[in-house]
Protein backbone atom coordinates (compact mmCIF):
# COMPACT_ATOMS: atom_id res chain seq x y z
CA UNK A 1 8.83 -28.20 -25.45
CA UNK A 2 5.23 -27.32 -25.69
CA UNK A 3 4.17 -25.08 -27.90
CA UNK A 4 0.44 -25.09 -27.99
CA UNK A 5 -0.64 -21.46 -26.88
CA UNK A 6 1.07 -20.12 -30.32
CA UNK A 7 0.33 -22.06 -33.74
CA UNK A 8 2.46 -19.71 -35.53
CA UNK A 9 5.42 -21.27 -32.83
CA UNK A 10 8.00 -24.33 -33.90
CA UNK A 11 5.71 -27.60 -33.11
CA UNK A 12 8.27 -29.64 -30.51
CA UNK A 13 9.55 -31.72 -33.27
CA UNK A 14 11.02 -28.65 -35.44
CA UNK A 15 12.69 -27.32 -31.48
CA UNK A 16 14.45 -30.86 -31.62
CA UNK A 17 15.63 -30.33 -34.91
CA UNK A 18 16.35 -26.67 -34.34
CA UNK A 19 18.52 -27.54 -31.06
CA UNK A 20 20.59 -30.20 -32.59
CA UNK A 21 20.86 -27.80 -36.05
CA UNK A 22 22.17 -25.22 -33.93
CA UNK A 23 24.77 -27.56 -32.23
CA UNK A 24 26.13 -28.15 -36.03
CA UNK A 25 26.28 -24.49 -36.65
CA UNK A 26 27.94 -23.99 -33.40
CA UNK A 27 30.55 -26.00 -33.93
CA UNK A 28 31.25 -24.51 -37.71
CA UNK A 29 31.16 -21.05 -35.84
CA UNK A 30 34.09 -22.46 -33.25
CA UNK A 31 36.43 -24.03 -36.19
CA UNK A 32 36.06 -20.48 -38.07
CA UNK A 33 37.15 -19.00 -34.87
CA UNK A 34 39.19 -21.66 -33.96
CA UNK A 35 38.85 -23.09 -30.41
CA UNK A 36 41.68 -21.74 -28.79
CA UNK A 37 40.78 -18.15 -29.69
CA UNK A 38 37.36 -18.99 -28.80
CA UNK A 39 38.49 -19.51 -25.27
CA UNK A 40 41.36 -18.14 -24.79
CA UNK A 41 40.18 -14.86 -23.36
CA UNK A 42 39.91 -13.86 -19.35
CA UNK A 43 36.56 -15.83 -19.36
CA UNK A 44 38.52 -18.97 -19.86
CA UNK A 45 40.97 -18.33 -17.10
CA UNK A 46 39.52 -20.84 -14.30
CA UNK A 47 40.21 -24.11 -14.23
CA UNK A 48 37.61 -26.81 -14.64
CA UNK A 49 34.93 -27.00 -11.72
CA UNK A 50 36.40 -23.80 -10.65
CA UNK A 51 35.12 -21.46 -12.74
CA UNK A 52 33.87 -17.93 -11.12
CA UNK A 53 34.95 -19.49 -8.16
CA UNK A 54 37.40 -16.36 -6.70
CA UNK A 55 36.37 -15.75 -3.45
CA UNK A 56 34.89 -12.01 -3.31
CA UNK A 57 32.10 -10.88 -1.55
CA UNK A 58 29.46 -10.66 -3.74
CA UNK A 59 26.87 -13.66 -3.99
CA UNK A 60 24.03 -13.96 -6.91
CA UNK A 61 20.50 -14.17 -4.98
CA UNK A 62 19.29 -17.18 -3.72
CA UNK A 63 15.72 -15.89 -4.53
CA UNK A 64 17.12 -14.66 -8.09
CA UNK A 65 18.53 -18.27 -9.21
CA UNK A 66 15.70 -19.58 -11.91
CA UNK A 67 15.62 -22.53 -14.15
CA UNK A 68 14.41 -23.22 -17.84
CA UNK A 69 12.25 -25.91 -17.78
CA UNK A 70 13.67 -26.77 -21.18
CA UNK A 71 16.30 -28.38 -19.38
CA UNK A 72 13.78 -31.10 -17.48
CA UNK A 73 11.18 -31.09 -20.97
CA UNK A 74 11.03 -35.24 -21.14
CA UNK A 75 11.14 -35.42 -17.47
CA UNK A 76 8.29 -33.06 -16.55
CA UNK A 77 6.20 -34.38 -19.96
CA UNK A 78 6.70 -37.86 -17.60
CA UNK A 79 6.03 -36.54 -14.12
CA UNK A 80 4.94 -32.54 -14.18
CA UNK A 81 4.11 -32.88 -10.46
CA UNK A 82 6.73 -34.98 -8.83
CA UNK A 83 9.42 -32.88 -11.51
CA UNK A 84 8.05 -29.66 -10.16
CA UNK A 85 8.15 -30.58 -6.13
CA UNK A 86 11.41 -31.84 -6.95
CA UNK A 87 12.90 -28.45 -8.38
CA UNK A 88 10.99 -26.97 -4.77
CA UNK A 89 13.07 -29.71 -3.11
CA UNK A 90 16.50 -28.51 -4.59
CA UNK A 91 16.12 -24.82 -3.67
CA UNK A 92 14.04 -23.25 -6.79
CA UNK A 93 11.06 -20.81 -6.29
CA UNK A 94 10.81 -19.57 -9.33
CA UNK A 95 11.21 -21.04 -13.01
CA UNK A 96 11.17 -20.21 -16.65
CA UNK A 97 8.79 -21.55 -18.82
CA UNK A 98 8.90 -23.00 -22.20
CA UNK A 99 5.07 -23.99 -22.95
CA UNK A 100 2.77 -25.88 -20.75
CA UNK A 101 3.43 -29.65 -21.22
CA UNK A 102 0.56 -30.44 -22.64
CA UNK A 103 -1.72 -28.23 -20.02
CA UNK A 104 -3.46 -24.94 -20.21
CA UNK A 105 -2.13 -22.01 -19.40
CA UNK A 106 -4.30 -22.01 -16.16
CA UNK A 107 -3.39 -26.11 -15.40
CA UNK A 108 -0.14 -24.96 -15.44
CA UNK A 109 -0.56 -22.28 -12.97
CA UNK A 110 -2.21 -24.74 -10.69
CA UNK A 111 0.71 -27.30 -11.14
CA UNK A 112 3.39 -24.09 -10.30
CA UNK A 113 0.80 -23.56 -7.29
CA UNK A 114 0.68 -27.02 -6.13
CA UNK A 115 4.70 -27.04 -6.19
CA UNK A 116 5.32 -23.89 -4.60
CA UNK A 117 6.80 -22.37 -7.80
CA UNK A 118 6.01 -19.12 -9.67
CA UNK A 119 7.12 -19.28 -13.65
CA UNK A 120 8.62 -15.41 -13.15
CA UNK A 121 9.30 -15.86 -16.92
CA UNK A 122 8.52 -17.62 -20.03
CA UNK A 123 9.70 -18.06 -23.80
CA UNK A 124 7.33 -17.38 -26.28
CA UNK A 125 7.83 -16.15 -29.80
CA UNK A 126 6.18 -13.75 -31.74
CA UNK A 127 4.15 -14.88 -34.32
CA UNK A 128 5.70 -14.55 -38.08
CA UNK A 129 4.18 -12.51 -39.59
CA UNK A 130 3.27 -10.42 -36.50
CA UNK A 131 -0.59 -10.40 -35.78
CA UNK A 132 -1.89 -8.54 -33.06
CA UNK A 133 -4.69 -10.98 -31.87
CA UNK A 134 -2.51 -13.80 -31.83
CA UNK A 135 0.03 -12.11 -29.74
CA UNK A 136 -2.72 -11.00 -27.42
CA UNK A 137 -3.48 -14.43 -26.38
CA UNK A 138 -0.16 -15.21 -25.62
CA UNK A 139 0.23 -12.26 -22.80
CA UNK A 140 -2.52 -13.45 -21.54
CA UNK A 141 -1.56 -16.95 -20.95
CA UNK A 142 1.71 -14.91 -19.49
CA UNK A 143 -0.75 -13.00 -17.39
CA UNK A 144 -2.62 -16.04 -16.00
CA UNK A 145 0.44 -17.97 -15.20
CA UNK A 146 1.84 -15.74 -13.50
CA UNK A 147 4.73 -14.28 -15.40
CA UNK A 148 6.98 -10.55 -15.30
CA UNK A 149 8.71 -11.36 -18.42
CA UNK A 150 7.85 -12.70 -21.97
CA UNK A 151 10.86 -13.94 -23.95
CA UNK A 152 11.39 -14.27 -27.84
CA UNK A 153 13.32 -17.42 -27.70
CA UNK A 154 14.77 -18.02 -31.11
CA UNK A 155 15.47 -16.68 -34.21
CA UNK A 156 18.49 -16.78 -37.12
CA UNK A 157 17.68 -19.42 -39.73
CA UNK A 158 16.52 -19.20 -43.16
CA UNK A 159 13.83 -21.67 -45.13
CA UNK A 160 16.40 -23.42 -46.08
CA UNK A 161 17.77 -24.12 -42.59
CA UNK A 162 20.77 -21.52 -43.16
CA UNK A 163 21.94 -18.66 -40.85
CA UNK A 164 20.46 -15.37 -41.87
CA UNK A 165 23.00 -12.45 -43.82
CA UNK A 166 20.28 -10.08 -45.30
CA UNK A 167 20.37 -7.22 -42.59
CA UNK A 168 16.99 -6.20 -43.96
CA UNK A 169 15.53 -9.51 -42.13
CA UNK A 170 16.91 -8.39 -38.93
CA UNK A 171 15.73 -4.95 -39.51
CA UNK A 172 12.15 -6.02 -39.94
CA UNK A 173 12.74 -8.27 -36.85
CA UNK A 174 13.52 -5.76 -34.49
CA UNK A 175 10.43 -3.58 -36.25
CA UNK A 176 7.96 -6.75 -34.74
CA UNK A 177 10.15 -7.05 -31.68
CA UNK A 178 9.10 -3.17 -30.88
CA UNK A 179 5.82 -3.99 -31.51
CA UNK A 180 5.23 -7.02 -29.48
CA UNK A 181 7.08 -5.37 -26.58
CA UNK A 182 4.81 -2.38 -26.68
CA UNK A 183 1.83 -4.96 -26.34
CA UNK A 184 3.27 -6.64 -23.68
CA UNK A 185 4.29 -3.33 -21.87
CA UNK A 186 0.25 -2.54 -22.38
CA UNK A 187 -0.30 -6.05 -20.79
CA UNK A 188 2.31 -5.55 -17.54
CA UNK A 189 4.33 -7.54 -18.96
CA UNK A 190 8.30 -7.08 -19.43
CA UNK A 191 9.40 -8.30 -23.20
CA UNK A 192 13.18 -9.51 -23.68
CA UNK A 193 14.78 -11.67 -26.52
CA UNK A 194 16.92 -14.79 -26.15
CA UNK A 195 20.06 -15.21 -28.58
CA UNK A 196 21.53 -17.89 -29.81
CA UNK A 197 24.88 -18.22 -31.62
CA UNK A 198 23.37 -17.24 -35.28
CA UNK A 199 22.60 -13.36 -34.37
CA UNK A 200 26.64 -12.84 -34.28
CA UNK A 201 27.21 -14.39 -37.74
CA UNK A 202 28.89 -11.35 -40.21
CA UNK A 203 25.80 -9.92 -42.56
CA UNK A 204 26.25 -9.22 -45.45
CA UNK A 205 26.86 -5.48 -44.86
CA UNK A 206 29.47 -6.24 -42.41
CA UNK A 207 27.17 -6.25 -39.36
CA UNK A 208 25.87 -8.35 -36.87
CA UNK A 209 22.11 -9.63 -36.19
CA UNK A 210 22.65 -8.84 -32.34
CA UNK A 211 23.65 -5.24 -33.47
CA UNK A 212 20.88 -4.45 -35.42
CA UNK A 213 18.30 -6.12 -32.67
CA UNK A 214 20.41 -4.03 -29.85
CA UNK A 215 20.55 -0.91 -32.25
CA UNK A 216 17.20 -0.78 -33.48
CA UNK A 217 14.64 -1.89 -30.84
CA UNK A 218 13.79 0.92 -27.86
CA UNK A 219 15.16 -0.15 -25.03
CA UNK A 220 11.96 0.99 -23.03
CA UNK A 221 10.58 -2.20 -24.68
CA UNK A 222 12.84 -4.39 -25.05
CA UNK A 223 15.49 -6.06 -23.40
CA UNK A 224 17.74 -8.75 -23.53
CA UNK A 225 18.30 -12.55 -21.98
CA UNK A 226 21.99 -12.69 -22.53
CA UNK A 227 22.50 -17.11 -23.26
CA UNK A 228 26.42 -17.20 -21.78
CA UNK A 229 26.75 -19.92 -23.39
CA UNK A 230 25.93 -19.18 -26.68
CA UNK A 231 27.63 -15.92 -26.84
CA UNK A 232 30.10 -17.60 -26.59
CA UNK A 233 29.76 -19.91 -29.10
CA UNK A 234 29.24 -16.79 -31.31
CA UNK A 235 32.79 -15.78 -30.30
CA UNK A 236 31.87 -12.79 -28.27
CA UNK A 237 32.87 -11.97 -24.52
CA UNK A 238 29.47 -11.63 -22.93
CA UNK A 239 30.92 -8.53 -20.88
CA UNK A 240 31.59 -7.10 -24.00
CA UNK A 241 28.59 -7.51 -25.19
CA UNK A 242 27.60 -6.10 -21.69
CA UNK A 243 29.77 -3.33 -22.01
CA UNK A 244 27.89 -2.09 -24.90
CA UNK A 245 24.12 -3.11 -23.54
CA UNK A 246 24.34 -1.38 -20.72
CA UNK A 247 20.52 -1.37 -18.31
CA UNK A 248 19.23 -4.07 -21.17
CA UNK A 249 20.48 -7.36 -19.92
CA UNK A 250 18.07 -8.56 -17.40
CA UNK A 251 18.12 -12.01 -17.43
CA UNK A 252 21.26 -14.41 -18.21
CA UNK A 253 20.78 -17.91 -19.23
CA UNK A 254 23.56 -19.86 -16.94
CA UNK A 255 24.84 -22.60 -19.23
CA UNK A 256 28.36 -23.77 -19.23
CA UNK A 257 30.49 -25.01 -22.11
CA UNK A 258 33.08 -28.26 -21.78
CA UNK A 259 36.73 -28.06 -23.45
CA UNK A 260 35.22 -29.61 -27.13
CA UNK A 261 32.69 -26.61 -27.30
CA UNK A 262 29.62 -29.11 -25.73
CA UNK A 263 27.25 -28.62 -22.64
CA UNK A 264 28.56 -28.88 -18.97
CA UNK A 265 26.82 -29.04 -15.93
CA UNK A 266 27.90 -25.57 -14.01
CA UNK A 267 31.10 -25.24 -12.69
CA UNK A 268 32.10 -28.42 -14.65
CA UNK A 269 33.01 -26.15 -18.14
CA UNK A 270 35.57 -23.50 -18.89
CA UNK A 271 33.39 -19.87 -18.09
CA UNK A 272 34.50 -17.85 -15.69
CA UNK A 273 30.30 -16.49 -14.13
CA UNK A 274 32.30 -14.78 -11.84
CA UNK A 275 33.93 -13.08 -14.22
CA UNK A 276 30.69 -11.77 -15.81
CA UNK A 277 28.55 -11.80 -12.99
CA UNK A 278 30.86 -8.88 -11.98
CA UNK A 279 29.31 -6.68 -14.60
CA UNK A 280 25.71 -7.70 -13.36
CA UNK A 281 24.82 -3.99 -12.06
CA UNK A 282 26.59 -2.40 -15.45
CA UNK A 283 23.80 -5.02 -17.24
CA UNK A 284 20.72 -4.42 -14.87
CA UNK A 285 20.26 -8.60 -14.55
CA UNK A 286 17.45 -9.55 -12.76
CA UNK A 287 17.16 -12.91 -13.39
CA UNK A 288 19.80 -15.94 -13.04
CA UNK A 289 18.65 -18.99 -14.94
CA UNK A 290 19.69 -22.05 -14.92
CA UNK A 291 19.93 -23.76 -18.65
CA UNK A 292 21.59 -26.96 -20.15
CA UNK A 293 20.04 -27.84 -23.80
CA UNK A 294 21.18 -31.39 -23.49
CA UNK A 295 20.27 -31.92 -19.78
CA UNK A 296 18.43 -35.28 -20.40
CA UNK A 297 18.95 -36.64 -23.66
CA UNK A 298 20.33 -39.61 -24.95
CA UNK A 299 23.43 -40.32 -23.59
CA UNK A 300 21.58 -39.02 -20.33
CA UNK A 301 18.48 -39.92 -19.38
CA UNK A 302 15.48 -37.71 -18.54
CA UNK A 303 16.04 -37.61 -14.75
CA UNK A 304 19.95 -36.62 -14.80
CA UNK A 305 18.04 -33.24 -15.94
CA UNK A 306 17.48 -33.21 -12.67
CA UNK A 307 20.91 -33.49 -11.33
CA UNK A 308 22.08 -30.71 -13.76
CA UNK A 309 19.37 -28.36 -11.96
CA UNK A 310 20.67 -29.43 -8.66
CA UNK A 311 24.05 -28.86 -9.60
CA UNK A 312 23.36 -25.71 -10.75
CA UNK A 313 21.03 -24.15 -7.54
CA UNK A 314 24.47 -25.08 -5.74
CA UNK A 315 26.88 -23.34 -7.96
CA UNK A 316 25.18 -20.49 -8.47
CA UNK A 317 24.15 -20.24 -4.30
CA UNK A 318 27.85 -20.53 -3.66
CA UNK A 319 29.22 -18.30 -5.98
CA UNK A 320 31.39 -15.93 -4.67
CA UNK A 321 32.96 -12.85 -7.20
């Protein structure tokens, strides 16, 4: 994950670190909840490689379905080209980014170009402390690669590495979060933020990170990329959490999750899209995208990434709900 057009941005080293952190927390967060009760709800109702699978009417958008190019990192820092044609190749025209491998802002572009692809989207995060300038240049990399939408893509942790309780941290989040998203609005730019598990653990007040982000940030500038997966993982029913988001989830991250709490490859886990994808109207989603964390690490190798994006164009094409 390249993070060179923000310093003030993990380097791709700390994202490693972060990802596999997170992975530990998430499974603490399951055995609080216990994994039955984790899953036990509608969402889990499918059977394996069935899930969402119930026949209705409605389809999710061919020209909606989008992928994180998180997912194919160590394959397209080996082969940006042939990674990108091959994405074309499997039914993609559009992408989310997550830094420029190693290019420019305007390399990448001509990459996307080259491959037929348009990065619709891209994570980004604000700097800490907010600076003005700094975010500035960011929306306009956005600007010249393309991109609708500028995602905050993590947040939750402490110096030391621990999930957040002090409300007051989330508080002066969503304060920076308003401001970057009235810079980007300013720029033509649409700003959302990505969860993880961490914004649902308890504060110390009795609240939730997500609720104070949701509560406290206009939703004129700020929406939401709902990550399914780790919702879940945070023990909340993403229609729930539509339910009470209503217009201000415009993008989902697809990413399934096996019977021990791990990635799957969609269709091959326990959530029921259908189920959610239901509710997409009632959340305003614009955006599909396609997202496994583990896609092509060790046990895998970089280039099964690429099977778990071809896996899931097809799921999400023939989705019926």
């Amino acid at each position: 994950m390249d993070q060179q057009t923000n310093p003030t941005e993990p380097t791709p080293a700390f994202e490693a670190v972060s990802r596999r952190g997170l992975l530990r927390a998430a499974t603490v967060s399951a055995a609080a909840v216990g994994t039955a009760g984790l899953l036990a709800g509608p969402a889990a109702a499918a059977p394996s490689g069935q899930s969402g699978q119930s026949g209705g009417r409605r389809r999710v958008p061919v020209d909606r379905i989008s992928i994180q190019l998180y997912t194919l990192r160590d394959q397209l820092a080996a082969d940006l080209p042939g990674t990108l044609d091959a994405l074309r190749r499997i039914g993609y025209r559009r992408v989310e980014h997550a830094g420029f491998v190693g290019r420019t802002a305007a390399q990448f572009r001509a990459a996307l170009d080259a491959a037929g692809l348009r990065a619709t989207s891209g994570h980004t995060g604000i700097p800490q402390p907010f600076d003005d300038a700094t975010w500035q240049r960011s929306l306009q990399d956005a600007n010249v690669v393309g991109s609708k939408k500028i995602v905050h893509p993590y947040f939750g942790r402490d110096a030391n590495g621990q999930a957040i309780r002090d409300p007051a941290v989330y508080r002066a989040l969503a304060r920076d979060l308003n401001r970057a998203g009235r810079l980007a609005e300013r720029a033509g730019l649409d700003f959302g933020y990505h969860n993880h598990q961490l914004e649902f653990v308890p504060l110390t007040d009795g609240s939730t990170g997500f609720e104070i982000l949701t509560g406290q940030t206009d939703p004129r500038l700020v929406h939401f990329e709902l990550d399914l997966y780790w919702t879940w993982r945070g023990a909340h029913d993403p229609v729930d959490v539509i339910r009470a988001n209503r217009g201000r989830i415009r993008q989902v991250h697809v990413k399934d999750l096996d019977v021990e709490g791990g990635f799957a490859d969609l269709g091959d886990g326990v959530i029921d899209f259908g189920r959610i994808f239901a509710h997409e109207r009632e959340a305003g989603i614009e955006e599909y995208i396609v997202e496994r964390d583990d896609a092509g690490t060790t046990p895998r190798a970089p280039a099964d990434a690429l099977d778990t994006a071809r896996v899931g164009f097809d799921y999400l094409a023939s989705l019926r709900y």
